[in-house]
PDB file of N, CA and C in Angstrom:
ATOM      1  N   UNK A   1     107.287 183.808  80.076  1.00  0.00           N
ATOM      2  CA  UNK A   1     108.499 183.862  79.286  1.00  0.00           C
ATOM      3  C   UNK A   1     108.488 185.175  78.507  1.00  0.00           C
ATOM      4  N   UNK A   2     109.653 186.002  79.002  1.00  0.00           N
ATOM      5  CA  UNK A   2     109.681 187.474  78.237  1.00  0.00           C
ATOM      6  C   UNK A   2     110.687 187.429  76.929  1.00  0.00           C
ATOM      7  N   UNK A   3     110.568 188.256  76.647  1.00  0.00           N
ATOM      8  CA  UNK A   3     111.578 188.547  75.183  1.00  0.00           C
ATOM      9  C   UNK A   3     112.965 188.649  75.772  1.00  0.00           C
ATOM     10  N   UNK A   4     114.012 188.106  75.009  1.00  0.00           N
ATOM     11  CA  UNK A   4     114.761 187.977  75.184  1.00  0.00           C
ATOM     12  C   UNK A   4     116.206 188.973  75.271  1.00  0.00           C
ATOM     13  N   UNK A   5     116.878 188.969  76.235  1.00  0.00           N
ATOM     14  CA  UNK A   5     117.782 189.928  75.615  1.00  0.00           C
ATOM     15  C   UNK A   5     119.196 189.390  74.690  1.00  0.00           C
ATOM     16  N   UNK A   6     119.183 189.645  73.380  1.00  0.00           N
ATOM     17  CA  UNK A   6     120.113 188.642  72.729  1.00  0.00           C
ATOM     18  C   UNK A   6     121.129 188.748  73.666  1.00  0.00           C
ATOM     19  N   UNK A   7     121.939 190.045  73.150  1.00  0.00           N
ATOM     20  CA  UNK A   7     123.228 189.907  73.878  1.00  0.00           C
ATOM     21  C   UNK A   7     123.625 189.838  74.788  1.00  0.00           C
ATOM     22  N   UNK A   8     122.870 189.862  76.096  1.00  0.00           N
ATOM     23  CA  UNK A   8     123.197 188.956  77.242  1.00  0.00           C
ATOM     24  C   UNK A   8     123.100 187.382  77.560  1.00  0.00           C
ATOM     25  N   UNK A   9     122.178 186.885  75.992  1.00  0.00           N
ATOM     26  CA  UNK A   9     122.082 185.437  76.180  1.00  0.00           C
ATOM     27  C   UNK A   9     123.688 185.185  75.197  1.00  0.00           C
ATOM     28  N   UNK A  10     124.002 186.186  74.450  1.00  0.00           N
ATOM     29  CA  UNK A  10     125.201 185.673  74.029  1.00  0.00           C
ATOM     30  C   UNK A  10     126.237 185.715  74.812  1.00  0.00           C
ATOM     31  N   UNK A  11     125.953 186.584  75.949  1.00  0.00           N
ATOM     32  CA  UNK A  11     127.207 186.518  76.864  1.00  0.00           C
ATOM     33  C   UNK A  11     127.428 185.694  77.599  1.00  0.00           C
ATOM     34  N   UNK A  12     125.906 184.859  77.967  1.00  0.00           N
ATOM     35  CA  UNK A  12     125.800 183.905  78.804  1.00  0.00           C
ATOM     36  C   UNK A  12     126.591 183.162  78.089  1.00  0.00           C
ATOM     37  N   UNK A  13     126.111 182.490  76.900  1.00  0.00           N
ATOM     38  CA  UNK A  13     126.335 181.342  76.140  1.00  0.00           C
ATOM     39  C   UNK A  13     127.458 181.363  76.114  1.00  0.00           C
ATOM     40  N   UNK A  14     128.777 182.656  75.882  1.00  0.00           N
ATOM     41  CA  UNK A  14     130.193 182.969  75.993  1.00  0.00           C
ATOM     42  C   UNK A  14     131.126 182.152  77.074  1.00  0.00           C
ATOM     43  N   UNK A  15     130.530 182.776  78.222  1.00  0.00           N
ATOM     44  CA  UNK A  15     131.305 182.338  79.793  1.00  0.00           C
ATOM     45  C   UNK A  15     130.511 181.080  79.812  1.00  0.00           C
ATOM     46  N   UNK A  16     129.628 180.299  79.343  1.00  0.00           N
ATOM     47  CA  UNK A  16     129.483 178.958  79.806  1.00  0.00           C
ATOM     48  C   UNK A  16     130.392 178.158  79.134  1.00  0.00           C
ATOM     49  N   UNK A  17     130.251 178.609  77.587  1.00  0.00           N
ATOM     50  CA  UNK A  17     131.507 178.304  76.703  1.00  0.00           C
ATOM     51  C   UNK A  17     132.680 177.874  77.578  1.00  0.00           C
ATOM     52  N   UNK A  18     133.195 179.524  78.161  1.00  0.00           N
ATOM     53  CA  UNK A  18     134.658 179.169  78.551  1.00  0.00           C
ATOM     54  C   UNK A  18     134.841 178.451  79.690  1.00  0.00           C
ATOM     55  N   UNK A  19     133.876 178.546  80.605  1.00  0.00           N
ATOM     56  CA  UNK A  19     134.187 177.714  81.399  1.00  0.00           C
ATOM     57  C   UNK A  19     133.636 176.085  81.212  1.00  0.00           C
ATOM     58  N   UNK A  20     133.149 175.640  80.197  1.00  0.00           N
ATOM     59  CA  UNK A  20     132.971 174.433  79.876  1.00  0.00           C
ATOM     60  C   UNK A  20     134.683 173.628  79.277  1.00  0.00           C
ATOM     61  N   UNK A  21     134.997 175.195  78.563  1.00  0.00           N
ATOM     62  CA  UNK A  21     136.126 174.599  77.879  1.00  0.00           C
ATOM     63  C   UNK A  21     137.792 174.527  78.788  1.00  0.00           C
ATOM     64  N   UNK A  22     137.365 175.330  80.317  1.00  0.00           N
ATOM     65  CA  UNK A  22     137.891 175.121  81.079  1.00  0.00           C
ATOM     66  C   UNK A  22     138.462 173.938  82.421  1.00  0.00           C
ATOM     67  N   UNK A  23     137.317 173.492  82.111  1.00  0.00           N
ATOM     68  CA  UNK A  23     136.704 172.358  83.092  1.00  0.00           C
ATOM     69  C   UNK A  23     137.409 171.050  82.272  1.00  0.00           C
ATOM     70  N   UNK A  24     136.983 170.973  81.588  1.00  0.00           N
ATOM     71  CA  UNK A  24     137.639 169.962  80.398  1.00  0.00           C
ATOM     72  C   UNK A  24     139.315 170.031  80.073  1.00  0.00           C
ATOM     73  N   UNK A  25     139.692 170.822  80.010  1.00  0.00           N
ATOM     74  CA  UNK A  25     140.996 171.254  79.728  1.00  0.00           C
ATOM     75  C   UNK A  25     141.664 170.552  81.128  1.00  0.00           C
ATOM     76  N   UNK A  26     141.134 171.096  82.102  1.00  0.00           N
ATOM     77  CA  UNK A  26     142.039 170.534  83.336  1.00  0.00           C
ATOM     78  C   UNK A  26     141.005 169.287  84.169  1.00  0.00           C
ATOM     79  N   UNK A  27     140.620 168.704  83.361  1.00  0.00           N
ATOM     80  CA  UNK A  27     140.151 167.185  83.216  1.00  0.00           C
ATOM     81  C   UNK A  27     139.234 166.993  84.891  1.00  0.00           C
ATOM     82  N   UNK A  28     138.395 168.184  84.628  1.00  0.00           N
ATOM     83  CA  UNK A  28     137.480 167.930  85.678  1.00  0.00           C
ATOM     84  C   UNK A  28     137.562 168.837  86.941  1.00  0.00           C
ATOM     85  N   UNK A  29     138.620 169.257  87.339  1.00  0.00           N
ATOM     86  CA  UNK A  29     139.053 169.285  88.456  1.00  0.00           C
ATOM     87  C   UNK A  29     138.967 171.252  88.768  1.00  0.00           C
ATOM     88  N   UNK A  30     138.505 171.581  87.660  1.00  0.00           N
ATOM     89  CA  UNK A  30     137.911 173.184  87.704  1.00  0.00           C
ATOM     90  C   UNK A  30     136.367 172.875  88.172  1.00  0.00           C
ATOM     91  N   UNK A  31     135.807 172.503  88.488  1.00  0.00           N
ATOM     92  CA  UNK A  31     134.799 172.114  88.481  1.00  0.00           C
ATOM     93  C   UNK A  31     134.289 173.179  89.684  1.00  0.00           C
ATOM     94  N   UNK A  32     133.522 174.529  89.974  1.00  0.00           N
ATOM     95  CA  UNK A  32     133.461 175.410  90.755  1.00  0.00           C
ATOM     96  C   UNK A  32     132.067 175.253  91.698  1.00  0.00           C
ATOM     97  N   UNK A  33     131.705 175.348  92.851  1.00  0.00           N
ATOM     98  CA  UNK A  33     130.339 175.422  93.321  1.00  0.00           C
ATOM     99  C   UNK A  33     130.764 176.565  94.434  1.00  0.00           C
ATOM    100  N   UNK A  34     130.045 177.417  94.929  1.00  0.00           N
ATOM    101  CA  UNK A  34     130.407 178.410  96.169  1.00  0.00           C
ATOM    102  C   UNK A  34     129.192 178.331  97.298  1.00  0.00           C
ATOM    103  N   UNK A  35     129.465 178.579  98.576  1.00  0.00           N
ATOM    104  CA  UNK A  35     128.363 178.855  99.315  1.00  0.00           C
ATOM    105  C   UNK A  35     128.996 180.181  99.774  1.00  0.00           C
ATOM    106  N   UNK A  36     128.353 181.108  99.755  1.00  0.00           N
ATOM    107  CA  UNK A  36     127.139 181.349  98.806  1.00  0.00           C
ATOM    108  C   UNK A  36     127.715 180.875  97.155  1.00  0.00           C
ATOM    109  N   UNK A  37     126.458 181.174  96.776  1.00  0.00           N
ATOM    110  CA  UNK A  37     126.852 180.899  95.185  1.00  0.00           C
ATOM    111  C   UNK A  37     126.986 182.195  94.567  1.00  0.00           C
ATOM    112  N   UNK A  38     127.836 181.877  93.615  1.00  0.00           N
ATOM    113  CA  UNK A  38     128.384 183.288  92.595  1.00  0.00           C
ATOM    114  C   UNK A  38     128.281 182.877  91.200  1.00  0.00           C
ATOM    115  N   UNK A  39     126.839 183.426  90.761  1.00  0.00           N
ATOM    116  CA  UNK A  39     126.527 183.459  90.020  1.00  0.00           C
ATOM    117  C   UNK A  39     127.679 183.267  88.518  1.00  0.00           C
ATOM    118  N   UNK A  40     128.364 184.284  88.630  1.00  0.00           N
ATOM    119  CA  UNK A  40     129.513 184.704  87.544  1.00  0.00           C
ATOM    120  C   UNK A  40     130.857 184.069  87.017  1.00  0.00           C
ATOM    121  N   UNK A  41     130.941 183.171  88.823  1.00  0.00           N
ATOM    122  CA  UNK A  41     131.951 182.519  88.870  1.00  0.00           C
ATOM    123  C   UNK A  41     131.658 180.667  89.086  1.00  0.00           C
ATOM    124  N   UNK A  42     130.206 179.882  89.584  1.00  0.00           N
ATOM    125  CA  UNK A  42     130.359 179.207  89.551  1.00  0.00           C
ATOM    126  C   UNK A  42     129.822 178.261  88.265  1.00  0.00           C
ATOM    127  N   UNK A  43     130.330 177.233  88.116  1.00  0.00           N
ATOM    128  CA  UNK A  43     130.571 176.441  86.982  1.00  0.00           C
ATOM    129  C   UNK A  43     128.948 176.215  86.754  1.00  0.00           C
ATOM    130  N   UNK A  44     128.270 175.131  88.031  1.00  0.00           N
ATOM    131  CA  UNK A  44     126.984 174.911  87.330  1.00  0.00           C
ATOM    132  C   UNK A  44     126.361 176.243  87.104  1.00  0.00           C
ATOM    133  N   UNK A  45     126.528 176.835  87.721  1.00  0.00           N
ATOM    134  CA  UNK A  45     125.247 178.426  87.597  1.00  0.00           C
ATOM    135  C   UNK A  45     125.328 179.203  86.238  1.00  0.00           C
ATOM    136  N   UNK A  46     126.672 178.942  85.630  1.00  0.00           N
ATOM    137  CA  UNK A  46     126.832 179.481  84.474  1.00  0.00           C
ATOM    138  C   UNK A  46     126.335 179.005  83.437  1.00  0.00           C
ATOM    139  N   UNK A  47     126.544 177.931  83.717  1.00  0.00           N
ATOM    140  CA  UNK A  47     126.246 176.722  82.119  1.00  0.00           C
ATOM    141  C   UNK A  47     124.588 176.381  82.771  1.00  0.00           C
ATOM    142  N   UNK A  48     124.093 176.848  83.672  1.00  0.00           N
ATOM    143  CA  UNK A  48     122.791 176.886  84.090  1.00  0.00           C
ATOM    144  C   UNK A  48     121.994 178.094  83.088  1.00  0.00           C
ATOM    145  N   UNK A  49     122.533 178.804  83.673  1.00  0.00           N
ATOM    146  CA  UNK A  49     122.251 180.253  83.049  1.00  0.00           C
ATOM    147  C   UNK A  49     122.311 180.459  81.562  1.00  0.00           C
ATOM    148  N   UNK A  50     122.754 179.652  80.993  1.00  0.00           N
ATOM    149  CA  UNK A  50     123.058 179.660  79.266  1.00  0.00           C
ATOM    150  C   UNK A  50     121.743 178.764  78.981  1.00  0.00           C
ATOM    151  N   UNK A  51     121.834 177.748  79.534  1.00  0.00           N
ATOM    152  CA  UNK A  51     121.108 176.709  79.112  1.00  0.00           C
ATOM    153  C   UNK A  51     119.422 177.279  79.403  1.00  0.00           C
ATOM    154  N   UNK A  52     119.075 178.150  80.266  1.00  0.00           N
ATOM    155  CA  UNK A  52     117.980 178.653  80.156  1.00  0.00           C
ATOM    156  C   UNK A  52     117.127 179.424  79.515  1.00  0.00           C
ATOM    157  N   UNK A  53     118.518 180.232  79.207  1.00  0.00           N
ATOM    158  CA  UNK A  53     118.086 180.905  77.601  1.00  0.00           C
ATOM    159  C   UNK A  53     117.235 180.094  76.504  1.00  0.00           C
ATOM    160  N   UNK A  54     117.710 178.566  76.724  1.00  0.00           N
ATOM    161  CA  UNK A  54     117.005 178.220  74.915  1.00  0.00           C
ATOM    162  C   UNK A  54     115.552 177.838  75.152  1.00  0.00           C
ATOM    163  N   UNK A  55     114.511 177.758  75.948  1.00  0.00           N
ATOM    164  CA  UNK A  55     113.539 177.952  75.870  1.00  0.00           C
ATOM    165  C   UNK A  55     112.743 178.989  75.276  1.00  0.00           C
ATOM    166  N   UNK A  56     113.380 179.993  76.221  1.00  0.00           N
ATOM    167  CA  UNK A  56     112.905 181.527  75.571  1.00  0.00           C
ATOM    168  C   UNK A  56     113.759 181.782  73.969  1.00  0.00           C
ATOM    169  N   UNK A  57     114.676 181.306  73.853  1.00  0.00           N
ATOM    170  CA  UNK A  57     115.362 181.742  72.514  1.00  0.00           C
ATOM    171  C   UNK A  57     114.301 180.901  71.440  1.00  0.00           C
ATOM    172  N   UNK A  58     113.962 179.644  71.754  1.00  0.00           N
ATOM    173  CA  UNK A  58     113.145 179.315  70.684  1.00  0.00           C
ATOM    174  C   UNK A  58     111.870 179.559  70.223  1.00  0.00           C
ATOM    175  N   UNK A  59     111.077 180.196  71.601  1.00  0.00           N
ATOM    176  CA  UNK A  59     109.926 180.648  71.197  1.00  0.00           C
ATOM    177  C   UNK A  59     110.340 182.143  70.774  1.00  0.00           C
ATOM    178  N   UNK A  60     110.786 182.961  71.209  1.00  0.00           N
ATOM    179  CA  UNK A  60     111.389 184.227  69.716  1.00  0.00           C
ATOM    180  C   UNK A  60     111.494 183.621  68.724  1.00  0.00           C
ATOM    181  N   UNK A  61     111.938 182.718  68.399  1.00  0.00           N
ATOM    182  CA  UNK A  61     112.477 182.096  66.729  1.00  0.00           C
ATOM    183  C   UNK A  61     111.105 181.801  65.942  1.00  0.00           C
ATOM    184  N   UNK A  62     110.321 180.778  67.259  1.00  0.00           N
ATOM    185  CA  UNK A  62     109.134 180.259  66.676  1.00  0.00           C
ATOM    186  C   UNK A  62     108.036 181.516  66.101  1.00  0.00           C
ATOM    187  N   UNK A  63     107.859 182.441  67.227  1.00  0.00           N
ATOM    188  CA  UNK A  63     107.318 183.401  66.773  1.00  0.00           C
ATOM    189  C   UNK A  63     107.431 184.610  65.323  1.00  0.00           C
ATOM    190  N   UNK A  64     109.160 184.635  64.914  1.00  0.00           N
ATOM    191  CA  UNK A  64     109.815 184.878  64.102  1.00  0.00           C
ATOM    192  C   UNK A  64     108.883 184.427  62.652  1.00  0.00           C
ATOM    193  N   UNK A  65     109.305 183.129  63.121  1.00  0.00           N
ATOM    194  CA  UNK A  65     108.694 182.719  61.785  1.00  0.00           C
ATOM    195  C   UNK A  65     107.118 182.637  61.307  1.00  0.00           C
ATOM    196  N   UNK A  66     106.358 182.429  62.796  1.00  0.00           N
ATOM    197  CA  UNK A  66     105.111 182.802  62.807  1.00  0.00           C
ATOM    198  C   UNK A  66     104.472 184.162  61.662  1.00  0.00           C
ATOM    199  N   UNK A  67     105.237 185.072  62.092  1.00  0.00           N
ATOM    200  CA  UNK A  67     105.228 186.777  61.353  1.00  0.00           C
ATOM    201  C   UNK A  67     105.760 186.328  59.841  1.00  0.00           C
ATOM    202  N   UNK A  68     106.434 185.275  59.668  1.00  0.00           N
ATOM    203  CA  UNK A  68     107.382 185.395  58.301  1.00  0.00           C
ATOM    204  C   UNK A  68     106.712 184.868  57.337  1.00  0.00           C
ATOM    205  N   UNK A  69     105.515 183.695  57.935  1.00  0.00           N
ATOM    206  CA  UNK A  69     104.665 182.976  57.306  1.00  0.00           C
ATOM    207  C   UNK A  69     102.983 183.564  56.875  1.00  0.00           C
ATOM    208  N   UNK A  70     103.107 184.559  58.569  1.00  0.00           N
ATOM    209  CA  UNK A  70     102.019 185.406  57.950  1.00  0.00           C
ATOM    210  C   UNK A  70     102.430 186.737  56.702  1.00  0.00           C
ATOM    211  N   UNK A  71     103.009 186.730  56.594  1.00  0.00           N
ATOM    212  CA  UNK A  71     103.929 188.069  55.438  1.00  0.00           C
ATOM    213  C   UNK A  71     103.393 187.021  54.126  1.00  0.00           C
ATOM    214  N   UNK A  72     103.977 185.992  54.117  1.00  0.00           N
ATOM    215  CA  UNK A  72     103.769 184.967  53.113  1.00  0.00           C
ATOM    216  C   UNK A  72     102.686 184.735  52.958  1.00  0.00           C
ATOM    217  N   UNK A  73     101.779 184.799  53.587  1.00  0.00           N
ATOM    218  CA  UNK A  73     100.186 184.242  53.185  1.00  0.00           C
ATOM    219  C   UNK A  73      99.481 185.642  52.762  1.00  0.00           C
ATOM    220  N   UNK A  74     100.183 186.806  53.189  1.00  0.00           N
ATOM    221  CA  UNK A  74      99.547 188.123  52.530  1.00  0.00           C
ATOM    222  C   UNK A  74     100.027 187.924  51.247  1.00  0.00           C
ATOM    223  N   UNK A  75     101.586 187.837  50.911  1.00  0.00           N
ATOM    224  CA  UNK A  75     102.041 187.866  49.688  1.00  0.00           C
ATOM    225  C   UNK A  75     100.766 187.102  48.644  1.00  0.00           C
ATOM    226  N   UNK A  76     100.494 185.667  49.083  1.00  0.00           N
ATOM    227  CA  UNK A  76     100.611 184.935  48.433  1.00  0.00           C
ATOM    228  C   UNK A  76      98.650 185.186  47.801  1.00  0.00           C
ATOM    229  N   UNK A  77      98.146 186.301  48.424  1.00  0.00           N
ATOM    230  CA  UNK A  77      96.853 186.887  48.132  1.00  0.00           C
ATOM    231  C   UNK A  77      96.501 187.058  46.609  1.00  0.00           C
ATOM    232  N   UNK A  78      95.530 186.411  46.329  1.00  0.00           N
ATOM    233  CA  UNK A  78      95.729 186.695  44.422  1.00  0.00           C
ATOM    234  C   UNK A  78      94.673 188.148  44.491  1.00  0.00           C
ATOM    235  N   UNK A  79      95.561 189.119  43.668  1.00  0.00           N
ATOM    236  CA  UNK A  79      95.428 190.523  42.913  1.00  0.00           C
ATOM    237  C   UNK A  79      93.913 190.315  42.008  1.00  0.00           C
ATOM    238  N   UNK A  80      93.160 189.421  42.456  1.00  0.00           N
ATOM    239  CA  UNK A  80      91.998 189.482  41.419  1.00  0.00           C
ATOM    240  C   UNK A  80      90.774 190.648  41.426  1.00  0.00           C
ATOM    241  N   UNK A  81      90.395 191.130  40.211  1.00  0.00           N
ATOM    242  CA  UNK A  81      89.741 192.614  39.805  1.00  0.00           C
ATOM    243  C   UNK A  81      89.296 193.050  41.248  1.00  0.00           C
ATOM    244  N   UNK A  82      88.257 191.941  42.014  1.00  0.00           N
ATOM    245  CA  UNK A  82      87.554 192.329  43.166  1.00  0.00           C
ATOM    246  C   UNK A  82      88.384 192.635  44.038  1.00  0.00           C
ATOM    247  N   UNK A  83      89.681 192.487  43.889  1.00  0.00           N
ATOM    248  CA  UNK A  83      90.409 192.141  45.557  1.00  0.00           C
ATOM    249  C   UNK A  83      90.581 193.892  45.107  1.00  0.00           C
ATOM    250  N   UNK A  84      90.502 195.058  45.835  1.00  0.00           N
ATOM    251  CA  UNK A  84      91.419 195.971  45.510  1.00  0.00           C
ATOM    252  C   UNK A  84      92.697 196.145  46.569  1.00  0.00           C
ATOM    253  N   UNK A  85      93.657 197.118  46.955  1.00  0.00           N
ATOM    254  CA  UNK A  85      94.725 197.214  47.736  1.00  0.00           C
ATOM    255  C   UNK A  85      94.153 197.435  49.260  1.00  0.00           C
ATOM    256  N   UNK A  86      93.207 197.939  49.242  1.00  0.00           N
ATOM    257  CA  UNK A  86      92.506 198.147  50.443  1.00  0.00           C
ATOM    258  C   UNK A  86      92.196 196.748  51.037  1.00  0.00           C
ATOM    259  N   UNK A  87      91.472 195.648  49.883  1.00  0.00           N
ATOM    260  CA  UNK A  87      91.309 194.525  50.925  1.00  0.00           C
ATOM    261  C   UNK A  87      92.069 193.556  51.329  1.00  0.00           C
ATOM    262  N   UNK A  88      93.254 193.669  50.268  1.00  0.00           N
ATOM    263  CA  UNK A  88      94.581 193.161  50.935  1.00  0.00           C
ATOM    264  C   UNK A  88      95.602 193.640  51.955  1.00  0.00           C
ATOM    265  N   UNK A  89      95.323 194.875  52.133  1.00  0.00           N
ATOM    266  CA  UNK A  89      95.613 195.806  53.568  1.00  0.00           C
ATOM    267  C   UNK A  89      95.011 195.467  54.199  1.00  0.00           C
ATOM    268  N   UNK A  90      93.882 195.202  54.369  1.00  0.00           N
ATOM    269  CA  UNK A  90      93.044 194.731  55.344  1.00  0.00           C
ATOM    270  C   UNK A  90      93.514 193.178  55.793  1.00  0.00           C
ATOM    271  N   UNK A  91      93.333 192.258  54.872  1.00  0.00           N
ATOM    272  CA  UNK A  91      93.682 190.976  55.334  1.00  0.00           C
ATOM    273  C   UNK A  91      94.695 190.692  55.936  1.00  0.00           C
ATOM    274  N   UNK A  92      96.071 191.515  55.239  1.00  0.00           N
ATOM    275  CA  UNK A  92      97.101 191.924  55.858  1.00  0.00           C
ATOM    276  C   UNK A  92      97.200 192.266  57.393  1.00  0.00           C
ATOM    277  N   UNK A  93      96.481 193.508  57.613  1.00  0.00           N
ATOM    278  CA  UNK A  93      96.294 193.591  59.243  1.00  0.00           C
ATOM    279  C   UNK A  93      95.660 192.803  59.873  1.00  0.00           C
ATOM    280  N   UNK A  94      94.857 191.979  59.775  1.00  0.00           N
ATOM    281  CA  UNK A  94      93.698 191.205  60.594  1.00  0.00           C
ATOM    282  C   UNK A  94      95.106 189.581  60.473  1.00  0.00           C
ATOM    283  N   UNK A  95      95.386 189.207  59.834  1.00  0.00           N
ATOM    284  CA  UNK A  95      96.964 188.271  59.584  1.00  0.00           C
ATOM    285  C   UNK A  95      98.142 188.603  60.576  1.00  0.00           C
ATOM    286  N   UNK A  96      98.776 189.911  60.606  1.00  0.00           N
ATOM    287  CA  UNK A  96      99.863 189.997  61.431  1.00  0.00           C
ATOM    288  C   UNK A  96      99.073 190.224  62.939  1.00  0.00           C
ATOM    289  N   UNK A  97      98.074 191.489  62.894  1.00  0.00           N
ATOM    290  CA  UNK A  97      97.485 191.259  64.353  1.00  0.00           C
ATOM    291  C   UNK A  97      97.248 190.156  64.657  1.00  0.00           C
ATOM    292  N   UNK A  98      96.498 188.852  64.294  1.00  0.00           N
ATOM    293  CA  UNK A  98      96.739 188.312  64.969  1.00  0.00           C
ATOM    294  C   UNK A  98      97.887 186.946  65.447  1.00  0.00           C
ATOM    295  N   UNK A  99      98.667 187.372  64.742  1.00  0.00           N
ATOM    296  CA  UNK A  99      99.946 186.335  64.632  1.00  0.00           C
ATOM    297  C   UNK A  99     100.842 187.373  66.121  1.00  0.00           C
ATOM    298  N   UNK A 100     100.589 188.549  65.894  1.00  0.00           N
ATOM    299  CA  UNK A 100     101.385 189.175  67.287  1.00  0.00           C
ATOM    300  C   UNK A 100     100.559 189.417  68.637  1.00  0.00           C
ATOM    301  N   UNK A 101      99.349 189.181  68.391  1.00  0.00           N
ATOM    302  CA  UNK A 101      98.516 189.291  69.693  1.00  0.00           C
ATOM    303  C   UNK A 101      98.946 187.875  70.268  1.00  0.00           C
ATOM    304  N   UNK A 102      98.866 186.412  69.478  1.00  0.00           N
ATOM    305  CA  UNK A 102      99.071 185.528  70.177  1.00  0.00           C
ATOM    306  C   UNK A 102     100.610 185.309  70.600  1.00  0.00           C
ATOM    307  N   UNK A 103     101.989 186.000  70.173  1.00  0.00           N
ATOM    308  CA  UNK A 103     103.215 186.448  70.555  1.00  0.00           C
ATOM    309  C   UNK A 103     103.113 186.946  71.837  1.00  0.00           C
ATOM    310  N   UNK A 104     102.286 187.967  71.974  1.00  0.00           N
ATOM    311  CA  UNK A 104     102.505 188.964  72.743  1.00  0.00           C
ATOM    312  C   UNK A 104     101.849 188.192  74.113  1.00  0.00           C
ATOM    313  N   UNK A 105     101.215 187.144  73.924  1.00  0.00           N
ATOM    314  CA  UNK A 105     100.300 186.230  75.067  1.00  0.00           C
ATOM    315  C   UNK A 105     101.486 185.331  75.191  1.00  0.00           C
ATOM    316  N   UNK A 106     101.902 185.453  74.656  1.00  0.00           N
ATOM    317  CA  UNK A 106     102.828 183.941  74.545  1.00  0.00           C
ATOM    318  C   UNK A 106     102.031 182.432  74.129  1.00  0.00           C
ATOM    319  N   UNK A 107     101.241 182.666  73.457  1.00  0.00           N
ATOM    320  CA  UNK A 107     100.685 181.581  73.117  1.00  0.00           C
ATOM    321  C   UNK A 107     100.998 181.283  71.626  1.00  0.00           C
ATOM    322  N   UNK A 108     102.331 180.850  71.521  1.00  0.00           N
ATOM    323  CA  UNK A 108     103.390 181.389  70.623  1.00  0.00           C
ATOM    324  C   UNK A 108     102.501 179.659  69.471  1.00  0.00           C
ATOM    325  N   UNK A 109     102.409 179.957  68.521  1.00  0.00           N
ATOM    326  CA  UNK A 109     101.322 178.890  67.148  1.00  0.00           C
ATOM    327  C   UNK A 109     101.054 179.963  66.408  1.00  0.00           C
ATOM    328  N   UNK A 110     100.720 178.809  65.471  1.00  0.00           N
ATOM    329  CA  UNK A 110     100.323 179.614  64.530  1.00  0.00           C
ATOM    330  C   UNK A 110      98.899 180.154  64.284  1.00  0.00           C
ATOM    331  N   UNK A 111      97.944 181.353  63.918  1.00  0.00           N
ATOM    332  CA  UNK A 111      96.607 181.598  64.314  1.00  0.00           C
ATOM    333  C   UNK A 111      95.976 180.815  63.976  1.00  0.00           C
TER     334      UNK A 111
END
């Protein structure tokens, strides 16, 4: 599962839209399949094609927040005499590396 491209999953999500809201409108009977199949134009392939996106859309999200929580656990580092900026830079990097090494595996959790 690769990174996503938004705005082609929004385009997907667009034309499945319309042709969902097409199909319905004329009470079924738009209902499209082709041999061959056309991707662009037929009904299941479209609303296929949208709907595949949300796997991959949620592990971006999950990962999202993965990074948002590690930001938060640097924040949340107490400033005490011993700690200086250096070792909270440090914890800092050894925190996001590995919150994006396991992204980048797709072994999308938290470290």
């Amino acid at each position: 599962m690769g990174r996503v491209d938004l705005d082609a999953a929004l385009a997907r999500e667009q034309r499945a839209r319309g042709e969902l809201a097409a199909v319905c409108k004329e009470g079924g009977r738009r209902w499209r399949m082709s041999i061959p199949a056309q991707p662009e134009r037929d009904t299941d392939l479209l609303l296929a094609a949208s709907l595949a996106d949300v796997p991959a859309l949620a592990g971006e999200l999950r990962a999202a927040r993965f990074v948002v929580e590690a930001g938060r656990a640097v924040l949340a580092m107490p400033q005490a005499p011993d700690h200086t900026s250096a070792d909270r830079c440090s914890a800092a990097r050894a925190i996001l590396y590995a919150t994006i090494t396991r992204y980048d595996t797709q072994a999308v959790g938290p470290p």
